[in-house]
PDB file of N, CA and C in Angstrom:
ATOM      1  N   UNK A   1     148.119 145.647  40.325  1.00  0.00           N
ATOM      2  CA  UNK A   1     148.412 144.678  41.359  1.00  0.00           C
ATOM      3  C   UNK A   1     147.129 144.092  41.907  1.00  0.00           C
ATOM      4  N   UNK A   2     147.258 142.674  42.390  1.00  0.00           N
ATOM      5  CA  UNK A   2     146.095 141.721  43.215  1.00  0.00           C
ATOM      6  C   UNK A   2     146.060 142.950  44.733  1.00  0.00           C
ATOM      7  N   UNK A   3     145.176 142.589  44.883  1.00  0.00           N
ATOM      8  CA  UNK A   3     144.780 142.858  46.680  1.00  0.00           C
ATOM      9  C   UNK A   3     145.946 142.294  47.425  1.00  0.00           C
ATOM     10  N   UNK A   4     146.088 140.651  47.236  1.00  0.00           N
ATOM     11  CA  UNK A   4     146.819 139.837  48.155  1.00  0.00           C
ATOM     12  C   UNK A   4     148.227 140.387  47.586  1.00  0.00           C
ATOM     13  N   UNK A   5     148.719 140.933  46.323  1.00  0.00           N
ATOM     14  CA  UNK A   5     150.007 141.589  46.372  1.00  0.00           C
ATOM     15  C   UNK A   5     150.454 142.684  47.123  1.00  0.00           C
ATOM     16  N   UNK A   6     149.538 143.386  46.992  1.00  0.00           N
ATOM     17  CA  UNK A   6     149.417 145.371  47.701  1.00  0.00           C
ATOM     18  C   UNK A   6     149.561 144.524  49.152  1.00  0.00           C
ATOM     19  N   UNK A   7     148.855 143.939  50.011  1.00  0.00           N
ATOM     20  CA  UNK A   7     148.653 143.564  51.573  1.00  0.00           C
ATOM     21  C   UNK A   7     150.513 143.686  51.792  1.00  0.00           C
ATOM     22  N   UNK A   8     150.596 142.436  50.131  1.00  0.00           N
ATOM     23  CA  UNK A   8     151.970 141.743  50.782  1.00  0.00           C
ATOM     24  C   UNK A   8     153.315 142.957  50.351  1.00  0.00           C
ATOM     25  N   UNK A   9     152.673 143.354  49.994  1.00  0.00           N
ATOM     26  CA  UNK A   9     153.519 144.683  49.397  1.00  0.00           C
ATOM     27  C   UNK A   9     153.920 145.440  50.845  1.00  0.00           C
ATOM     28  N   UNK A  10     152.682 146.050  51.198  1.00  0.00           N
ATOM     29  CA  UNK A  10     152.400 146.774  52.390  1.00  0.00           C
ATOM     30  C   UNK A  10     152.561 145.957  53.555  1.00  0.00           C
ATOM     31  N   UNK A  11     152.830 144.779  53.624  1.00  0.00           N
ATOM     32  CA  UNK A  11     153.290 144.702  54.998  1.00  0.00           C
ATOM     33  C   UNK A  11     154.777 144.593  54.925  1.00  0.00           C
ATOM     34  N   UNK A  12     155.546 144.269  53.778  1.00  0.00           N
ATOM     35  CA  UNK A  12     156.764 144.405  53.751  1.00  0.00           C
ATOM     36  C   UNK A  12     157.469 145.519  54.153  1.00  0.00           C
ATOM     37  N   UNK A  13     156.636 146.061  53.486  1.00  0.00           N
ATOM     38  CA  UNK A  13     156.787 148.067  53.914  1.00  0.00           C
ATOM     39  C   UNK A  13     156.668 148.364  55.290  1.00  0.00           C
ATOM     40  N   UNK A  14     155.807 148.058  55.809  1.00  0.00           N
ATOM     41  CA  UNK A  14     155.587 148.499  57.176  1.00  0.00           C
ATOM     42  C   UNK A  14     156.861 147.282  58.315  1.00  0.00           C
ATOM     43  N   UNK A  15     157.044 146.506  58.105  1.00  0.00           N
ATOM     44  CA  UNK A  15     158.164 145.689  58.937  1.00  0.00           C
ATOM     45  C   UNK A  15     159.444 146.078  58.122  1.00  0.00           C
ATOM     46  N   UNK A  16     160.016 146.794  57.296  1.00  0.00           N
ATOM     47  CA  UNK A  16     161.347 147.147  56.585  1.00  0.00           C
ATOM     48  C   UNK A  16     161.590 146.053  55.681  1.00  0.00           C
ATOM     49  N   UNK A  17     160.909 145.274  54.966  1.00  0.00           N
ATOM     50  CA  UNK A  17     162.057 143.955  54.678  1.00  0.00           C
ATOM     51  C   UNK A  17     161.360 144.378  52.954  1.00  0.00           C
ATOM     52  N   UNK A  18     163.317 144.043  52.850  1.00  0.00           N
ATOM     53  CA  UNK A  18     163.356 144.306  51.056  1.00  0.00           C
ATOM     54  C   UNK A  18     164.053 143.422  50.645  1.00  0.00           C
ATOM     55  N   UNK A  19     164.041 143.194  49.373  1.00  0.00           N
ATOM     56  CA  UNK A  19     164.970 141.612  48.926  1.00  0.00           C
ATOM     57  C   UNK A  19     166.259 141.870  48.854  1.00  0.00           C
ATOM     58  N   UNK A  20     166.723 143.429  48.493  1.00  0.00           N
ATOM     59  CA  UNK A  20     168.138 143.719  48.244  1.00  0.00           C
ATOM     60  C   UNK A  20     168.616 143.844  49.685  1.00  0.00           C
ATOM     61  N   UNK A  21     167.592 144.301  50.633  1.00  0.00           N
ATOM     62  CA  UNK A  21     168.266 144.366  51.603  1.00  0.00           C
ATOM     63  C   UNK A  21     168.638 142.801  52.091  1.00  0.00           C
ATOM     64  N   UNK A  22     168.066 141.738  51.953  1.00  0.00           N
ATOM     65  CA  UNK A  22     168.356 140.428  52.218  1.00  0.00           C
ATOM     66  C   UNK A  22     169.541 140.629  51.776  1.00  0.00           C
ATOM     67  N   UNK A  23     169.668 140.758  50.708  1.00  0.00           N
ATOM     68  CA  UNK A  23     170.310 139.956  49.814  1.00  0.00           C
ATOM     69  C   UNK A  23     171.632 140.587  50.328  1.00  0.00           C
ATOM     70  N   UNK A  24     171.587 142.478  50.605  1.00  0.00           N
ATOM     71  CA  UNK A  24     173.271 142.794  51.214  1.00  0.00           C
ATOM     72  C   UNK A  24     173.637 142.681  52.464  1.00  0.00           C
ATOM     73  N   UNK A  25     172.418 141.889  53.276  1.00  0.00           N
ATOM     74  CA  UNK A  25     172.806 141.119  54.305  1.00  0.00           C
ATOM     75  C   UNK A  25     173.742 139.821  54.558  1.00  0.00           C
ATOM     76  N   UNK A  26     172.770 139.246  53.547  1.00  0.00           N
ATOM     77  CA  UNK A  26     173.709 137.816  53.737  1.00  0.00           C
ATOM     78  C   UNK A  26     175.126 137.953  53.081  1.00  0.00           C
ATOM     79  N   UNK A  27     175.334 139.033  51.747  1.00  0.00           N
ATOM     80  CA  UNK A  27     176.273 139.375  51.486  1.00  0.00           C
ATOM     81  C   UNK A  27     177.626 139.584  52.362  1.00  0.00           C
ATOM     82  N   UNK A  28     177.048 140.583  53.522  1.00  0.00           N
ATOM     83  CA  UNK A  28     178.227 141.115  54.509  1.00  0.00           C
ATOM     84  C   UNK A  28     178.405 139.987  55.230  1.00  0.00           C
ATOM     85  N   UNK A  29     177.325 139.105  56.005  1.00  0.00           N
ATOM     86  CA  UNK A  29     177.484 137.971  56.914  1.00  0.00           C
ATOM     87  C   UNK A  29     178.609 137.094  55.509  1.00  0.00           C
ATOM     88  N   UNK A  30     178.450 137.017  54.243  1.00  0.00           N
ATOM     89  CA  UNK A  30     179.373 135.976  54.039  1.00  0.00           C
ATOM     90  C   UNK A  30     180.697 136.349  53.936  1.00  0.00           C
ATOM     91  N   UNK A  31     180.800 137.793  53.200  1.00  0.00           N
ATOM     92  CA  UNK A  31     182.269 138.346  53.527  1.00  0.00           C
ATOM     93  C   UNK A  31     183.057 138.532  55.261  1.00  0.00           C
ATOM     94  N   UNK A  32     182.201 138.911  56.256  1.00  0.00           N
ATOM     95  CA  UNK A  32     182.960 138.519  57.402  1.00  0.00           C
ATOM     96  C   UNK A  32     183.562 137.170  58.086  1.00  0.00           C
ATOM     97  N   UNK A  33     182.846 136.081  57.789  1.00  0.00           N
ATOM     98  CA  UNK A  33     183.165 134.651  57.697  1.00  0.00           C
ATOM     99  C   UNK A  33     183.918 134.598  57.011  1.00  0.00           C
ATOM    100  N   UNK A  34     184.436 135.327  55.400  1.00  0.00           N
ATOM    101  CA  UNK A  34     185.758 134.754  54.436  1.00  0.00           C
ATOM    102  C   UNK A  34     186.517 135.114  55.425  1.00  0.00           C
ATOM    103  N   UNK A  35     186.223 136.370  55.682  1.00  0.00           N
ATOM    104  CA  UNK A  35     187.886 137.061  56.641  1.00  0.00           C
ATOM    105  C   UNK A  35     188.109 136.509  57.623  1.00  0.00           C
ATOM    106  N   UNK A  36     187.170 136.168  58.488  1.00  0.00           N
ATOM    107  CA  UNK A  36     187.308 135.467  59.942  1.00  0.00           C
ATOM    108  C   UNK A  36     187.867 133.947  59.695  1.00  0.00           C
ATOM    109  N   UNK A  37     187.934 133.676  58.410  1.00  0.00           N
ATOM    110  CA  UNK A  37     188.299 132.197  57.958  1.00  0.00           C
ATOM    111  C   UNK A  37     189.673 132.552  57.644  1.00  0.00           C
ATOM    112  N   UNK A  38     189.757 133.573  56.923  1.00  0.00           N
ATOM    113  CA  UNK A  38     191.025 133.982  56.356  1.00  0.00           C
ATOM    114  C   UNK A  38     191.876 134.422  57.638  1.00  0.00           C
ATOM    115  N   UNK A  39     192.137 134.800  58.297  1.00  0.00           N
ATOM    116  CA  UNK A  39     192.350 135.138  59.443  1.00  0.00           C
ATOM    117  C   UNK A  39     193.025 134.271  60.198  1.00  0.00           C
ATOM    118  N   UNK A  40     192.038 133.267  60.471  1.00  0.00           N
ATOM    119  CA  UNK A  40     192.087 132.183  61.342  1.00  0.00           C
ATOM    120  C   UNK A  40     193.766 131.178  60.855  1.00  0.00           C
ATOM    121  N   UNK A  41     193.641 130.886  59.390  1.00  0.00           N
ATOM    122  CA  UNK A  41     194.309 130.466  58.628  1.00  0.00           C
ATOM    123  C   UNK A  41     195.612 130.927  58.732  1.00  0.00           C
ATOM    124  N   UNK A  42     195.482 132.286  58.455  1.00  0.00           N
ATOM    125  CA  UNK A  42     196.931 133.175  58.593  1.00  0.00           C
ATOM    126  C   UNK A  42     197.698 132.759  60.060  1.00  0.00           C
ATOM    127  N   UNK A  43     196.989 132.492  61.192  1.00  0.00           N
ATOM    128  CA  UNK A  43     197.102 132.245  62.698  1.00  0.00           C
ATOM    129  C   UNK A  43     197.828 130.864  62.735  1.00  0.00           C
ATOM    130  N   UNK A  44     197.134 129.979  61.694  1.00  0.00           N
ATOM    131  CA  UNK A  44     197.734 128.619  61.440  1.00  0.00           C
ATOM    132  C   UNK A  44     199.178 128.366  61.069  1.00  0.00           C
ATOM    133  N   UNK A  45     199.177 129.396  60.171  1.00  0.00           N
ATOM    134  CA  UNK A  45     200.309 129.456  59.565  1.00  0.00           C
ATOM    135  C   UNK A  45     201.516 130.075  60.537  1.00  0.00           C
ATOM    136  N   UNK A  46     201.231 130.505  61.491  1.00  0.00           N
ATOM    137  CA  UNK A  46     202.108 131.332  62.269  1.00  0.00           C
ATOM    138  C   UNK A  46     202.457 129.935  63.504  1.00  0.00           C
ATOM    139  N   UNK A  47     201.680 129.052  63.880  1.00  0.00           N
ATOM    140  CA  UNK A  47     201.713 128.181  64.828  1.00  0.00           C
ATOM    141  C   UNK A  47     203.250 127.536  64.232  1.00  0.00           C
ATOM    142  N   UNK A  48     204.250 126.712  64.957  1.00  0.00           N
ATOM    143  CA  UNK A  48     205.185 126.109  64.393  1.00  0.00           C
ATOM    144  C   UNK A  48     204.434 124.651  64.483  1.00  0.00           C
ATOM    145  N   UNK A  49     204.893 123.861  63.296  1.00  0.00           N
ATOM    146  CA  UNK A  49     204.353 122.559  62.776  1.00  0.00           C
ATOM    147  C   UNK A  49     205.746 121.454  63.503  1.00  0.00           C
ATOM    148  N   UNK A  50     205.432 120.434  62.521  1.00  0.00           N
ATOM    149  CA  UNK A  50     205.937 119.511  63.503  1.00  0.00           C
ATOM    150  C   UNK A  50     207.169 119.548  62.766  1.00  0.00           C
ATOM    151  N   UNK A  51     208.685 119.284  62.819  1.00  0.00           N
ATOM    152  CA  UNK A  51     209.358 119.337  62.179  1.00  0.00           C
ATOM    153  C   UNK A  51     210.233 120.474  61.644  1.00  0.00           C
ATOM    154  N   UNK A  52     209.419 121.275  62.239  1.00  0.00           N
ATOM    155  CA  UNK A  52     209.984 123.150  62.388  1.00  0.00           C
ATOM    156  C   UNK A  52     211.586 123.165  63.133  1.00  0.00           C
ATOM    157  N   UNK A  53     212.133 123.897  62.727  1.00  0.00           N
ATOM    158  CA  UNK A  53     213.286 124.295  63.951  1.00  0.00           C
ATOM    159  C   UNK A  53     212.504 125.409  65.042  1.00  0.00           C
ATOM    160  N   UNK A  54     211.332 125.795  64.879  1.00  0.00           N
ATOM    161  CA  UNK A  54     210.982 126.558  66.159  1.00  0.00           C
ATOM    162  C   UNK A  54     210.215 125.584  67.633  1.00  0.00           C
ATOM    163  N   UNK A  55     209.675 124.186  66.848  1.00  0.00           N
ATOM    164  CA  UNK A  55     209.093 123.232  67.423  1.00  0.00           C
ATOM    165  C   UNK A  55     210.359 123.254  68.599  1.00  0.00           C
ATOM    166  N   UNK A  56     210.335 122.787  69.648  1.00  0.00           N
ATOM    167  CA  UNK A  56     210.469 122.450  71.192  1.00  0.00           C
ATOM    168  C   UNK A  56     211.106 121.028  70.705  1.00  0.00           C
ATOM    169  N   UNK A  57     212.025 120.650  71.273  1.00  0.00           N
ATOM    170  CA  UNK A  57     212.812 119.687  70.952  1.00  0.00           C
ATOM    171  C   UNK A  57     212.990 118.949  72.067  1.00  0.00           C
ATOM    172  N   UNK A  58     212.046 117.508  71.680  1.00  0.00           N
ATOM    173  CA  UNK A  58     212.167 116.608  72.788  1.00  0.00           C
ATOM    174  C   UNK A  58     213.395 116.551  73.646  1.00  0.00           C
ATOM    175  N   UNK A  59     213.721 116.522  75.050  1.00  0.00           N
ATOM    176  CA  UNK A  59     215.496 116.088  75.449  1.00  0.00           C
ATOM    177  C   UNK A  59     215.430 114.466  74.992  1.00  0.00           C
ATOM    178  N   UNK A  60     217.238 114.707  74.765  1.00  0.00           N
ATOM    179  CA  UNK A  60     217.515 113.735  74.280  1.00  0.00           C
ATOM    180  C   UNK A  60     217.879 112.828  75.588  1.00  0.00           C
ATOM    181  N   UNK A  61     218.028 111.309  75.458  1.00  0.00           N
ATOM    182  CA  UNK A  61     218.178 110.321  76.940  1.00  0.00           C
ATOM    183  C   UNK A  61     219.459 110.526  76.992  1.00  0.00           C
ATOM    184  N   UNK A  62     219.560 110.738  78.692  1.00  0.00           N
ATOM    185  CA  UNK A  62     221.199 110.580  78.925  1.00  0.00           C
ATOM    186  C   UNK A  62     221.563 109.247  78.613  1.00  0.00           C
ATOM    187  N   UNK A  63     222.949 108.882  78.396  1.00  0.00           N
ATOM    188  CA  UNK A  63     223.779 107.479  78.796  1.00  0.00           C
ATOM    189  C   UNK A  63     224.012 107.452  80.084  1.00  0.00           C
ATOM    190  N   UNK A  64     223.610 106.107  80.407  1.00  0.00           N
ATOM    191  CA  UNK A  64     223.637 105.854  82.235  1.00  0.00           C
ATOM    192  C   UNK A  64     225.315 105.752  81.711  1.00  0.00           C
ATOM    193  N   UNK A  65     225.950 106.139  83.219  1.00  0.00           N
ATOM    194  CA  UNK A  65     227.350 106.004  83.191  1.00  0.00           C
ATOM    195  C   UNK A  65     227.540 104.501  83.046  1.00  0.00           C
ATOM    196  N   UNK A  66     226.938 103.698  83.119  1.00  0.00           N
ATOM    197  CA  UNK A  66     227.222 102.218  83.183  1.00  0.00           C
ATOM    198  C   UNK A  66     226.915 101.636  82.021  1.00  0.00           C
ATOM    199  N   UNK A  67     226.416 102.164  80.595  1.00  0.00           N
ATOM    200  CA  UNK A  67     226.717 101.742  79.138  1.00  0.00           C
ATOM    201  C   UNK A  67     228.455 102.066  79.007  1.00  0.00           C
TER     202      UNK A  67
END
């Protein structure tokens, strides 16, 4: 190894940082975002849409007695 590798070697070492560890970082950060996406979605699906029989049903207008 160069000098300037060993430094960079050794300071990696001394602050913790490893590439796999990057790497099963960003890993977990992207699997909690699928789920938190996935999730979210499932929530969507539970909302009633427009056209639902669970949707809230505008009242309908009375007839004035005078039609």
């Amino acid at each position: 190894m160069e000098d300037g590798e060993e430094s960079a070697a050794a300071a990696e070492a001394a602050l913790g940082l490893s590439p796999q560890l990057f790497v099963d970082e960003v890993r977990d950060d992207i699997a909690n975002v699928s789920a938190e996406a996935f999730e979210y979605c499932l929530q969507l699906r539970q909302w009633p849409h427009p056209g639902s029989s669970a949707m809230p049903q505008r009242p309908r207008r009375l007839r004035s007695s005078s039609e």
